[in-house]
C-alpha atoms as a PDB file:
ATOM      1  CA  UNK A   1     146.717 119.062 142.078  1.00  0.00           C
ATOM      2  CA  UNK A   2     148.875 118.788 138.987  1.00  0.00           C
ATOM      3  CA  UNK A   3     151.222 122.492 138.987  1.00  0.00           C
ATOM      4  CA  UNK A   4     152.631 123.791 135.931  1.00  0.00           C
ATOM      5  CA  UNK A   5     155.146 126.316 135.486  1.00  0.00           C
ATOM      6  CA  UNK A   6     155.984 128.398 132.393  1.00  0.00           C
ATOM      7  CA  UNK A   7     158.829 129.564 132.065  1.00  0.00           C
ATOM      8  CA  UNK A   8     161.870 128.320 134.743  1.00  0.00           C
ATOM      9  CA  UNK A   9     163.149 131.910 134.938  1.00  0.00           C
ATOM     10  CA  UNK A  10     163.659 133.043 138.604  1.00  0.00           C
ATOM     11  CA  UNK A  11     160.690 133.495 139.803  1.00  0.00           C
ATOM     12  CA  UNK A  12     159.249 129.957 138.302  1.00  0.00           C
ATOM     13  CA  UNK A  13     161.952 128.406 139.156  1.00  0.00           C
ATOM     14  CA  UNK A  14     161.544 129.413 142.779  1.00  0.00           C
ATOM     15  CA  UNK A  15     157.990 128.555 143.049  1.00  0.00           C
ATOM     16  CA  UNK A  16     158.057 125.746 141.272  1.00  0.00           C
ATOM     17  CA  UNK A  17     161.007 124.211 143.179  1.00  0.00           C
ATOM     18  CA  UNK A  18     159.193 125.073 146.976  1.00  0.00           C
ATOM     19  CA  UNK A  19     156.317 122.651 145.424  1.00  0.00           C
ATOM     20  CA  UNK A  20     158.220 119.914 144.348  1.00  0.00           C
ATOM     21  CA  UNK A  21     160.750 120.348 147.408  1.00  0.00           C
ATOM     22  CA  UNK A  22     157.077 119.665 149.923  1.00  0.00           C
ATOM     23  CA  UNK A  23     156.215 117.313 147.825  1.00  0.00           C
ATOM     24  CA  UNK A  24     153.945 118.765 144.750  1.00  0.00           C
ATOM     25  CA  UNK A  25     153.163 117.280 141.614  1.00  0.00           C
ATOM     26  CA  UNK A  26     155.316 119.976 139.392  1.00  0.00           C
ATOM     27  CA  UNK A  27     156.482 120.010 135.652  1.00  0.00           C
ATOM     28  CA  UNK A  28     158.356 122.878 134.439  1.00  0.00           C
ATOM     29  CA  UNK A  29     157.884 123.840 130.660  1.00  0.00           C
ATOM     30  CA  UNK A  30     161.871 125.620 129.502  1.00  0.00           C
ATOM     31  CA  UNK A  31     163.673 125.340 126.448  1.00  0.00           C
ATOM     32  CA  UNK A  32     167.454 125.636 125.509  1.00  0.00           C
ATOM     33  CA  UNK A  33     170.029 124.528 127.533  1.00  0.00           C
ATOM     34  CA  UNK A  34     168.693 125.103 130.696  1.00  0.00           C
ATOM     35  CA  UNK A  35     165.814 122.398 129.710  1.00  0.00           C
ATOM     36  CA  UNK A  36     168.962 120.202 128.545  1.00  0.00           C
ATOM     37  CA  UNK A  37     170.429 120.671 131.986  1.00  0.00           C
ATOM     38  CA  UNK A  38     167.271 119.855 134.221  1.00  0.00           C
ATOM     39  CA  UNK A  39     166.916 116.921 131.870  1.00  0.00           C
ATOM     40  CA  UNK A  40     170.045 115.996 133.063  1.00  0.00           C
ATOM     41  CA  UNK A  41     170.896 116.664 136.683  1.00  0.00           C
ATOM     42  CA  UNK A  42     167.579 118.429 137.468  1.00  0.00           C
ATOM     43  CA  UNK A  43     167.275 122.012 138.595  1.00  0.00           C
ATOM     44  CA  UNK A  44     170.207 123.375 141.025  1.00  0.00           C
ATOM     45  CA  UNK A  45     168.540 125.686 143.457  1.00  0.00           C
ATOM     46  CA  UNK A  46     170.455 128.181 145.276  1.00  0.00           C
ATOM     47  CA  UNK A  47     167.885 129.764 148.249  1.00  0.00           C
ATOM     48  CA  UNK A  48     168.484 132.215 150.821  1.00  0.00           C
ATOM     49  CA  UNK A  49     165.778 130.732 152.558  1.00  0.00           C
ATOM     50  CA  UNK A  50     166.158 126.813 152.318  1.00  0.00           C
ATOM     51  CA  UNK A  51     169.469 126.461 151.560  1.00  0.00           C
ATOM     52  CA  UNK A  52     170.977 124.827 148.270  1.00  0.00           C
ATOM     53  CA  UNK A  53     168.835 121.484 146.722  1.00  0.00           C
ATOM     54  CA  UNK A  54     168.975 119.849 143.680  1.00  0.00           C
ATOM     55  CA  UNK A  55     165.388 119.569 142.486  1.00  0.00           C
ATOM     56  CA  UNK A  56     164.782 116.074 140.650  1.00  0.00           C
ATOM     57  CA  UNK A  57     161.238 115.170 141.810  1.00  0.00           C
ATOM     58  CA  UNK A  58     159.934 117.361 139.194  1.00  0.00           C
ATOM     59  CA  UNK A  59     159.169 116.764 135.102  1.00  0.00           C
ATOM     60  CA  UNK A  60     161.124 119.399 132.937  1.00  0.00           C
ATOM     61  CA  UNK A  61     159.641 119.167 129.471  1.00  0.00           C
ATOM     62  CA  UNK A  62     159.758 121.434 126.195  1.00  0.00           C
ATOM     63  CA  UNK A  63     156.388 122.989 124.942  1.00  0.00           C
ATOM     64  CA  UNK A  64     155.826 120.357 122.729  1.00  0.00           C
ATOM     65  CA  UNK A  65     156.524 117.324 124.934  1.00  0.00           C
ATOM     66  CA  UNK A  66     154.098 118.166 127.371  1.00  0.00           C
ATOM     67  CA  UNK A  67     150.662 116.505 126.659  1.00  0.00           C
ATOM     68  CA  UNK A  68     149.202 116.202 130.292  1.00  0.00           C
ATOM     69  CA  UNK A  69     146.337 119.036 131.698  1.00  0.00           C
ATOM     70  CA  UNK A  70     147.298 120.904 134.587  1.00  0.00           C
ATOM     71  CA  UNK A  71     145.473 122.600 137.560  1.00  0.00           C
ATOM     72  CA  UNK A  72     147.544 125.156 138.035  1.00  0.00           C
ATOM     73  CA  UNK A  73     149.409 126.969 135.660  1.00  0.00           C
ATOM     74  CA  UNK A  74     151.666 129.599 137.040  1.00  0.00           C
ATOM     75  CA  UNK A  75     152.754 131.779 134.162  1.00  0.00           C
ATOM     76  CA  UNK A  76     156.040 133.057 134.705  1.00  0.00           C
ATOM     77  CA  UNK A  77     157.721 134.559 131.097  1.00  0.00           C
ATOM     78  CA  UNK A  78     158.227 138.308 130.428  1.00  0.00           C
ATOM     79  CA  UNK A  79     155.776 140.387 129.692  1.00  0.00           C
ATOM     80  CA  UNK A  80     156.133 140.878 125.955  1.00  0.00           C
ATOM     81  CA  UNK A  81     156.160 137.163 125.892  1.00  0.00           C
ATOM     82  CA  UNK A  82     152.572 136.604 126.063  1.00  0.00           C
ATOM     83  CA  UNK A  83     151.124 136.316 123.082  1.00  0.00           C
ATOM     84  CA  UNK A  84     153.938 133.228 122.671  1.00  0.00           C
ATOM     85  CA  UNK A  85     152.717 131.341 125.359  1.00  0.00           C
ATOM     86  CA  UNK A  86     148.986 131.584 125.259  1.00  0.00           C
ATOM     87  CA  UNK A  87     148.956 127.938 122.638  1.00  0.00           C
ATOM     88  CA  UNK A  88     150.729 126.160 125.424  1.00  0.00           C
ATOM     89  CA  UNK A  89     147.916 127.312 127.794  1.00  0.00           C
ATOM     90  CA  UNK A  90     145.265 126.419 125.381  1.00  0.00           C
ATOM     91  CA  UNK A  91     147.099 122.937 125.354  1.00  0.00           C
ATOM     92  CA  UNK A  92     147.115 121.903 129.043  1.00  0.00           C
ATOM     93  CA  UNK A  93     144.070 124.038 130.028  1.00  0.00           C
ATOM     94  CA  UNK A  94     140.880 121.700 131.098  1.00  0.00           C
ATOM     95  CA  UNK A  95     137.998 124.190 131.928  1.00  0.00           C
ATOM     96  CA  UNK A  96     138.994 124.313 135.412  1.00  0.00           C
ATOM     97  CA  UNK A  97     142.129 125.317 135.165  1.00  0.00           C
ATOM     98  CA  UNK A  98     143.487 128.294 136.962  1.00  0.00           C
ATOM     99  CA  UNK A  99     146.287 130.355 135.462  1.00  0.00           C
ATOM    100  CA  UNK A 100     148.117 132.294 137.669  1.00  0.00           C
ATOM    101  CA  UNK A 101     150.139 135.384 135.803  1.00  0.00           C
ATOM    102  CA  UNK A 102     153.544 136.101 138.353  1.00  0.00           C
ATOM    103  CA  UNK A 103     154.797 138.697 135.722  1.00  0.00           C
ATOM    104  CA  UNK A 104     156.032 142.204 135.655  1.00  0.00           C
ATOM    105  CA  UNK A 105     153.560 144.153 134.225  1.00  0.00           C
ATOM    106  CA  UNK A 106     150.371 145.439 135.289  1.00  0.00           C
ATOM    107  CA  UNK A 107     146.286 143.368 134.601  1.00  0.00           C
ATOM    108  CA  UNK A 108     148.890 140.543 132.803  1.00  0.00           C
ATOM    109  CA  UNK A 109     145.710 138.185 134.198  1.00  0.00           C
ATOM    110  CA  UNK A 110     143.105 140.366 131.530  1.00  0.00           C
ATOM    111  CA  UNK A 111     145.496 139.988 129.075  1.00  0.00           C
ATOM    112  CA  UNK A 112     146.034 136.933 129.225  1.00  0.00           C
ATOM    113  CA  UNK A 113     141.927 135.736 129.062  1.00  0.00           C
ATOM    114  CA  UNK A 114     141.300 137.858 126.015  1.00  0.00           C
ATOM    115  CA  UNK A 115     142.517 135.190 124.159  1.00  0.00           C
ATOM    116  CA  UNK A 116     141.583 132.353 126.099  1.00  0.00           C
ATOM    117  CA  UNK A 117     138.913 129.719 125.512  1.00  0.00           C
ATOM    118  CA  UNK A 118     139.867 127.163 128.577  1.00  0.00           C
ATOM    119  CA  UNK A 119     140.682 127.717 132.100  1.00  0.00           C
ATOM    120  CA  UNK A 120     140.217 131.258 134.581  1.00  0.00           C
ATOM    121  CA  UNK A 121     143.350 133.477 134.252  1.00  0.00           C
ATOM    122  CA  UNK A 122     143.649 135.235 137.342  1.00  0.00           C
ATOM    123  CA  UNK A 123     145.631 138.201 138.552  1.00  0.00           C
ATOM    124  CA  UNK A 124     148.696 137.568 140.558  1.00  0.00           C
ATOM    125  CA  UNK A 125     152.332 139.058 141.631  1.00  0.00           C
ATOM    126  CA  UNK A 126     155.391 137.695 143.270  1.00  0.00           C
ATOM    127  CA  UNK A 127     157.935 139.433 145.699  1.00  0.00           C
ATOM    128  CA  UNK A 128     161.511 138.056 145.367  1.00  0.00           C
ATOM    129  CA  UNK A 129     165.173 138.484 144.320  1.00  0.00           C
ATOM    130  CA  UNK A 130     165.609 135.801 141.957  1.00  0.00           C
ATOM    131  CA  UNK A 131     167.550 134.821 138.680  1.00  0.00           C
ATOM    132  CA  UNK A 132     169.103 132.221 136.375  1.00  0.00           C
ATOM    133  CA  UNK A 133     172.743 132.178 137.682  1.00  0.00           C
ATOM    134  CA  UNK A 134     174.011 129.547 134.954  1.00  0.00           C
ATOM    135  CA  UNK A 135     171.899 126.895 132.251  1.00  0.00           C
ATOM    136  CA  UNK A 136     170.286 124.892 135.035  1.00  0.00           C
ATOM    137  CA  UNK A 137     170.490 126.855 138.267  1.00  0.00           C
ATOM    138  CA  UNK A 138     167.995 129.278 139.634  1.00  0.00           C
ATOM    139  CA  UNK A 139     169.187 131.760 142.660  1.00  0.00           C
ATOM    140  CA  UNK A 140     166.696 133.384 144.924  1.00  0.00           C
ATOM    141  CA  UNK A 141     168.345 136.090 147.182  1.00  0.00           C
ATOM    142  CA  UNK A 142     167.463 136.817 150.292  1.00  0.00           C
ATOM    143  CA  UNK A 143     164.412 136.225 153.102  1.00  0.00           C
ATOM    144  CA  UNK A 144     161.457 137.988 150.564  1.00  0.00           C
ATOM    145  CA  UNK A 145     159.167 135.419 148.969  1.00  0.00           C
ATOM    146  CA  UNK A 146     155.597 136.043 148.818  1.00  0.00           C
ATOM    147  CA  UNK A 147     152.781 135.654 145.972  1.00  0.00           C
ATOM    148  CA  UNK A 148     149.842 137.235 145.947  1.00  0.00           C
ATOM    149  CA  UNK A 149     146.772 136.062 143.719  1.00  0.00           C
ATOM    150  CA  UNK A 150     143.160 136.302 143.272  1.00  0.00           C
ATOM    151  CA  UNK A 151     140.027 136.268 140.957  1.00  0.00           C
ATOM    152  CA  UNK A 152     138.526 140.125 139.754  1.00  0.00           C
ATOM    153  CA  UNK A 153     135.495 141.238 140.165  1.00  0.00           C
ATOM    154  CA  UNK A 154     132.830 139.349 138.193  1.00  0.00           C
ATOM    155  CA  UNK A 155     135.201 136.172 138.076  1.00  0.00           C
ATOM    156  CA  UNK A 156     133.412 132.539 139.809  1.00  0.00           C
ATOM    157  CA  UNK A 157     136.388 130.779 140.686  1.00  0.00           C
ATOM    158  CA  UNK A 158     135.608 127.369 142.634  1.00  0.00           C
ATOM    159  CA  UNK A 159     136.992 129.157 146.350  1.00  0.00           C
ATOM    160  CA  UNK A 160     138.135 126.117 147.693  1.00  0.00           C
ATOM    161  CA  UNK A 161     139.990 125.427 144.504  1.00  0.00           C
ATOM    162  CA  UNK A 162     142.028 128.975 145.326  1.00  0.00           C
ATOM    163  CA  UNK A 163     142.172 127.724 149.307  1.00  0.00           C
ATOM    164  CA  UNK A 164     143.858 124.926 148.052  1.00  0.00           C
ATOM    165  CA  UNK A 165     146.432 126.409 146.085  1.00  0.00           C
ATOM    166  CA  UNK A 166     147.152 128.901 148.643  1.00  0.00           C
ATOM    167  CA  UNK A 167     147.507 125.864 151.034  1.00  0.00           C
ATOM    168  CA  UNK A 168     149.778 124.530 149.092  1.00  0.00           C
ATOM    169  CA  UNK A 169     151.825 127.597 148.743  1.00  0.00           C
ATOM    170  CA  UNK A 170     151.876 128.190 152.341  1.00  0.00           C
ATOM    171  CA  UNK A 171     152.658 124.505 153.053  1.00  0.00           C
ATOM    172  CA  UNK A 172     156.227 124.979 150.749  1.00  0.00           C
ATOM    173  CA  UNK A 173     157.398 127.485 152.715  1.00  0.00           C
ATOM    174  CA  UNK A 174     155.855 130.629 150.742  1.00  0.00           C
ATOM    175  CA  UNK A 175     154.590 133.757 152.084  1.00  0.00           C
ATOM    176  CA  UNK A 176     151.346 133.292 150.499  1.00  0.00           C
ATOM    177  CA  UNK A 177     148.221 135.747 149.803  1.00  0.00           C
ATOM    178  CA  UNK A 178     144.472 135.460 148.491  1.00  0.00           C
ATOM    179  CA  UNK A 179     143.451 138.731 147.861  1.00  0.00           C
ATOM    180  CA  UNK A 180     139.906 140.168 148.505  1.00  0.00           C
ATOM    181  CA  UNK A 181     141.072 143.414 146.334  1.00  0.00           C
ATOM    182  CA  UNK A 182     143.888 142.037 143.621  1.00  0.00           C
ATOM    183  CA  UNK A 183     143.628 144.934 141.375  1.00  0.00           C
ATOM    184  CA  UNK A 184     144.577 146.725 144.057  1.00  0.00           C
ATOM    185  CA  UNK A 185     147.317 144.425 145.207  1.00  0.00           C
ATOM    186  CA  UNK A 186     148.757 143.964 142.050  1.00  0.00           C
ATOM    187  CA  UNK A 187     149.297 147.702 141.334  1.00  0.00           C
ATOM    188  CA  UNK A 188     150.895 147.752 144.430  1.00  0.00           C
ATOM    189  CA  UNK A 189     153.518 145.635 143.560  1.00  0.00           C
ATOM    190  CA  UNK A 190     153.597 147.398 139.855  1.00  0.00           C
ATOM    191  CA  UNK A 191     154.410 150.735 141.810  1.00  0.00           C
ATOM    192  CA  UNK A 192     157.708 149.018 143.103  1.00  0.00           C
ATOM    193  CA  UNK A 193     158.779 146.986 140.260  1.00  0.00           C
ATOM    194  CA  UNK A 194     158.267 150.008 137.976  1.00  0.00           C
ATOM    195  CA  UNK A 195     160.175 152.482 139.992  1.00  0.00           C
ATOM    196  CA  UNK A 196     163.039 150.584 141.049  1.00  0.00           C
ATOM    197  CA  UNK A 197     163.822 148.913 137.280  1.00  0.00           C
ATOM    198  CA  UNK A 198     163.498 152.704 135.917  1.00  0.00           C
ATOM    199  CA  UNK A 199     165.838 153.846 138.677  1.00  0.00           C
ATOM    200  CA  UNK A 200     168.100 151.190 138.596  1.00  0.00           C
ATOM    201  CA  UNK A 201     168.287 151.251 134.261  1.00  0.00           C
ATOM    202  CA  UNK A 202     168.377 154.770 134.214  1.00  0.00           C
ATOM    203  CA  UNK A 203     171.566 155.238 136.574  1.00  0.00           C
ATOM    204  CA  UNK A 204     172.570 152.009 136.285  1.00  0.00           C
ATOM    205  CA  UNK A 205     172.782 151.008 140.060  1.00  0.00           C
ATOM    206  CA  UNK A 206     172.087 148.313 142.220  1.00  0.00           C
ATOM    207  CA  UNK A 207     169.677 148.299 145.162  1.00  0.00           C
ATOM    208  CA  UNK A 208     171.970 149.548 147.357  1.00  0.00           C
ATOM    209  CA  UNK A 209     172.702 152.980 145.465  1.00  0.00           C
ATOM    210  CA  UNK A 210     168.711 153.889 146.380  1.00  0.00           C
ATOM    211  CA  UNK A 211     168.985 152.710 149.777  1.00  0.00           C
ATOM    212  CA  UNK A 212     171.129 154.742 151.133  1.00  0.00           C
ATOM    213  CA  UNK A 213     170.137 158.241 151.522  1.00  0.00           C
ATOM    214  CA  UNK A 214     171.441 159.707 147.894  1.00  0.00           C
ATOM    215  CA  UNK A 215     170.037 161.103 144.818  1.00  0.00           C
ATOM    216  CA  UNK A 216     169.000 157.790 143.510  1.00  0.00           C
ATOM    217  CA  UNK A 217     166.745 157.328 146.530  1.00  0.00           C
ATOM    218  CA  UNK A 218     165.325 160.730 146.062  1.00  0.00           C
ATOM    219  CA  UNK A 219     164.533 159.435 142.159  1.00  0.00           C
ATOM    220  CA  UNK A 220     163.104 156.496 143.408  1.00  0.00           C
ATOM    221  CA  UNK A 221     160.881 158.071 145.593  1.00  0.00           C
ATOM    222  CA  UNK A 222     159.716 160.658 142.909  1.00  0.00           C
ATOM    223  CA  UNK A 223     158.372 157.695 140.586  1.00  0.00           C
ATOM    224  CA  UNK A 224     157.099 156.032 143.659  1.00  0.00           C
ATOM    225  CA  UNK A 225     154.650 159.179 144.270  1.00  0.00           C
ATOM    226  CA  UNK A 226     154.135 159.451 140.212  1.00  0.00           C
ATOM    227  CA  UNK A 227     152.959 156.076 140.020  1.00  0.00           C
ATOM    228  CA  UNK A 228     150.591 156.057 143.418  1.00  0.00           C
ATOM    229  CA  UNK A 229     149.064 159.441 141.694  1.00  0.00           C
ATOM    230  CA  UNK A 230     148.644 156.719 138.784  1.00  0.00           C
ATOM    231  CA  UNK A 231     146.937 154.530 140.892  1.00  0.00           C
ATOM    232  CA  UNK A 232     144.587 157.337 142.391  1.00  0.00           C
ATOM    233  CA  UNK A 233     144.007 158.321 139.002  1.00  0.00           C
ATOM    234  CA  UNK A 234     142.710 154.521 138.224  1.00  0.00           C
ATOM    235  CA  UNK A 235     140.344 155.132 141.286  1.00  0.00           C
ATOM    236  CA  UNK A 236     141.811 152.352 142.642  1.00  0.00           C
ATOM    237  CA  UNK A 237     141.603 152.233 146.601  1.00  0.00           C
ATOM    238  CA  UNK A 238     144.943 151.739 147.710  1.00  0.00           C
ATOM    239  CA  UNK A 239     145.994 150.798 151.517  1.00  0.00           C
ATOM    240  CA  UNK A 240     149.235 151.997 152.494  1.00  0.00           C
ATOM    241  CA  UNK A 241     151.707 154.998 151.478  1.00  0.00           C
ATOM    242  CA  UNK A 242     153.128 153.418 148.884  1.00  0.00           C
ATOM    243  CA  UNK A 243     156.310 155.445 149.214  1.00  0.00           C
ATOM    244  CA  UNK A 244     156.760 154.254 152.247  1.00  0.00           C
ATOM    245  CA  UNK A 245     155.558 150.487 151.414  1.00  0.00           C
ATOM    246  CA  UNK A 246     158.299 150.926 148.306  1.00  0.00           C
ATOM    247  CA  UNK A 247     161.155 151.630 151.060  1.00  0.00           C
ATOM    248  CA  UNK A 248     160.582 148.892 153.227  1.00  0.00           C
ATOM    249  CA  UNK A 249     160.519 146.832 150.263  1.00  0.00           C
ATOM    250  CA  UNK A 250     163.990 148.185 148.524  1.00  0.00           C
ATOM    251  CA  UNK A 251     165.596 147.494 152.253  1.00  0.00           C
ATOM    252  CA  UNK A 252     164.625 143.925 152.381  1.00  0.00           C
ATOM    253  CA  UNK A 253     166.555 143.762 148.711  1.00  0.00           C
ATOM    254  CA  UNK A 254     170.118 142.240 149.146  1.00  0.00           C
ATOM    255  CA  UNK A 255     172.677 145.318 148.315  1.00  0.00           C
ATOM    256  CA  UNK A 256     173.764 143.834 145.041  1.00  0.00           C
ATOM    257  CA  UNK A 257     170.329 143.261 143.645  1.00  0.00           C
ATOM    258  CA  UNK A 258     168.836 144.747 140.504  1.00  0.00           C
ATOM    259  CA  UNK A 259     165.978 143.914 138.521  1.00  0.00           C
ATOM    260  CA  UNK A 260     165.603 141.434 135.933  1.00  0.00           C
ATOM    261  CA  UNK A 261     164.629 144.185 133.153  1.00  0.00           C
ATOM    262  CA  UNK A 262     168.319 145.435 133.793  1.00  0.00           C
ATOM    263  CA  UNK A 263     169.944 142.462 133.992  1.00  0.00           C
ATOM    264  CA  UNK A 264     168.391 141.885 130.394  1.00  0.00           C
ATOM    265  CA  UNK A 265     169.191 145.379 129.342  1.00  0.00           C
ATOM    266  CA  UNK A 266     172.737 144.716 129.921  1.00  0.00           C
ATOM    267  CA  UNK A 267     173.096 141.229 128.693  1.00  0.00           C
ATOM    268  CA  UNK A 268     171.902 143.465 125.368  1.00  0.00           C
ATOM    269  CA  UNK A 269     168.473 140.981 125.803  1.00  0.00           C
ATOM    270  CA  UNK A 270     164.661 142.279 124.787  1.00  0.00           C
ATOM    271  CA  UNK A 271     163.881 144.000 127.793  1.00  0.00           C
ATOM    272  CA  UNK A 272     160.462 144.917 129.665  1.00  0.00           C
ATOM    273  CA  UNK A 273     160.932 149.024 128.951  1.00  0.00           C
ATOM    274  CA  UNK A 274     157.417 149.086 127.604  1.00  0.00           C
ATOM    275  CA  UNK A 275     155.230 146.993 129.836  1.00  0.00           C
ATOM    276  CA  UNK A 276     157.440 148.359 133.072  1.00  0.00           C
ATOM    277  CA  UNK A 277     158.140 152.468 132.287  1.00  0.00           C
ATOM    278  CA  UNK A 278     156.681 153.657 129.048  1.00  0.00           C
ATOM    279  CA  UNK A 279     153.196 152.019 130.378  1.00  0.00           C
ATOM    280  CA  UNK A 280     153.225 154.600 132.947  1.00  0.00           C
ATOM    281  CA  UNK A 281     153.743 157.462 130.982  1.00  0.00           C
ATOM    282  CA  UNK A 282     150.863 156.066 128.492  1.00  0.00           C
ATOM    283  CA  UNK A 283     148.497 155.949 131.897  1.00  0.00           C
ATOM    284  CA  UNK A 284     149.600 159.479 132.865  1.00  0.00           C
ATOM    285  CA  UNK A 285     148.923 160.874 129.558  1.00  0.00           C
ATOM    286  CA  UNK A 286     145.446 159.057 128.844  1.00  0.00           C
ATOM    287  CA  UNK A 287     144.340 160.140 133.326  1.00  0.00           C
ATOM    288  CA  UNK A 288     145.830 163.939 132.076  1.00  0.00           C
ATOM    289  CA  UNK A 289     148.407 163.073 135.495  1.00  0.00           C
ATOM    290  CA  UNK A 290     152.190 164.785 135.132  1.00  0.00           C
ATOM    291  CA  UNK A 291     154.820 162.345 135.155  1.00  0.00           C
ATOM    292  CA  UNK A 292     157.887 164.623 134.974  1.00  0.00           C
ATOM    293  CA  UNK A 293     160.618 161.673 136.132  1.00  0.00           C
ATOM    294  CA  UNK A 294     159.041 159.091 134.295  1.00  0.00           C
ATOM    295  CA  UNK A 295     158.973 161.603 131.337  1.00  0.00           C
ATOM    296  CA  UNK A 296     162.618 162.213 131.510  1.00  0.00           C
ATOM    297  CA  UNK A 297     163.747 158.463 132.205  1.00  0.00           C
ATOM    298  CA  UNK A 298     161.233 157.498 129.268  1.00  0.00           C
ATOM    299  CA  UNK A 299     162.862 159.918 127.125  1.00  0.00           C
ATOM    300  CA  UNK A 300     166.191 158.891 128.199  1.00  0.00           C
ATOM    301  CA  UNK A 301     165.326 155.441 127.022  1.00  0.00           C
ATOM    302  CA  UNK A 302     163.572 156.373 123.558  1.00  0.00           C
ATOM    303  CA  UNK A 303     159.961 156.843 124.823  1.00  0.00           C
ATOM    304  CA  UNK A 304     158.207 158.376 121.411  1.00  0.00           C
ATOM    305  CA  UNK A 305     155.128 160.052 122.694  1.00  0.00           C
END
């Protein structure tokens, strides 16, 4: 199967490099000079799992040189970058394509298909520490990699088309899910990601200021149970205590990690504030759920009810 990636941010770069690293047929769609710096020398990759490669088995392209139709599009830009990327979808889309959202953000896959008119957008999420360390090197931190992705209900996806990519997932080396329930699985991962980049923004920590046993944890834990009353609300069914789940997570986190909406935040970047915090007080509001931390963070931050 032909894999693209959009967007060679941290978490495409990662997947997309454990493809092309067993073998996969991969392009990467970037821009800038990280594209100029693939082009190059390829893609430096720094992994706390395999070790350091240089990735040059792979096509790096800009948006406009690519003119081939993929399989497998893994979508992998911020959240308010959406609506920019749905014309290169439309471009390498055939009407089998599936599209694979790994984005911060919650139903990115819905979003996505609203606009689309080739290919199956599903939903998906990705657990990992990862980041653009310098133009043309991607870092992932740490033992955590795993992606979890599936169709919604009412979706006909080919099954052994999503077997396939899963087996190719789990053949690179990633920690790989289909999910029988992905609304489900992908609010579970929105619970963490939410929580931890409020946490971390708002007192301007790493991960290792909420894992030890401080007030930051005690915040963290307070959105954590916010959120899951969120989730309730949605009448989704969910599986585990996500406080708990949302602990063992933050402990598998490096020390020094923090999430990519603060690491834009202080680079003085567009940040995912909306899509990642304000969202949740929206929810709360419109399922008539308090969200007293979230409230105060949101305020903090400029939320305008």
């Amino acid at each position: 199967m032909k894999y693209l990636i959009v967007g060679t941010g941290g978490t495409g770069g990662s997947i997309g490099s454990f493809l092309a690293m067993a073998g996969k047929d991969v392009t990467f769609i970037s821009r800038g000079k990280n594209l100029e710096r693939f082009k190059e020398e390829g893609l430096f990759f720094k992994s706390g799992i395999k070790g350091d490669h240089q990735i040059k088995n792979a096509r790096f392209v800009s948006e406009e040189e690519y003119t081939e139709k993929a399989d497998v599009i893994f979508v992998c830009v911020k959240g308010y970058s959406v609506k920019n990327i749905l014309s290169i979808i439309e471009k390498a889309a055939h009407e089998k394509t599936v599209i694979i959202p790994i984005m911060n953000g919650y139903n990115m896959g819905a979003t996505i298909s609203r606009d689309l008119k080739l290919g199956q957008a599903l939903e998906g999420c990705i657990y990992i520490s990862a980041f653009v360390e310098s133009p043309g090197t991607i870092v992932q931190l740490g033992p955590l990699f795993k992606v979890v992705f599936g169709q919604t209900e009412g979706q006909t996806v080919d099954r052994s088309i999503l077997e396939a990519i899963k087996n190719d997932l789990a053949d690179s080396g990633v920690d790989t899910t289909l999910s029988s329930d992905i609304q489900r699985d992908t609010f579970k991962k929105f619970t963490f990601i939410s929580a931890y980049a409020a946490c971390g923004a708002y007192y301007d920590i790493t991960a290792e200021g909420m894992q030890g046993d401080t007030e930051y944890r005690v915040t963290f834990m307070d959105l954590c149970k916010e959120i899951e009353g969120i989730g309730k609300g949605l009448g989704l069914n969910l599986d585990v205590d996500i406080v708990e789940a949302n602990l063992t997570i933050l402990h598998s986190l490096t020390p020094d990690t923090t999430a990519s909406m603060q690491k834009d935040m202080a680079a003085g970047r567009k940040c995912e504030m909306d899509g990642l915090v304000f969202q949740v007080i929206r929810l709360g509001k419109s399922l008539g759920i308090t969200t007293p931390v979230y409230d105060k963070i949101g305020k903090h931050f400029g939320f305008e009810k």
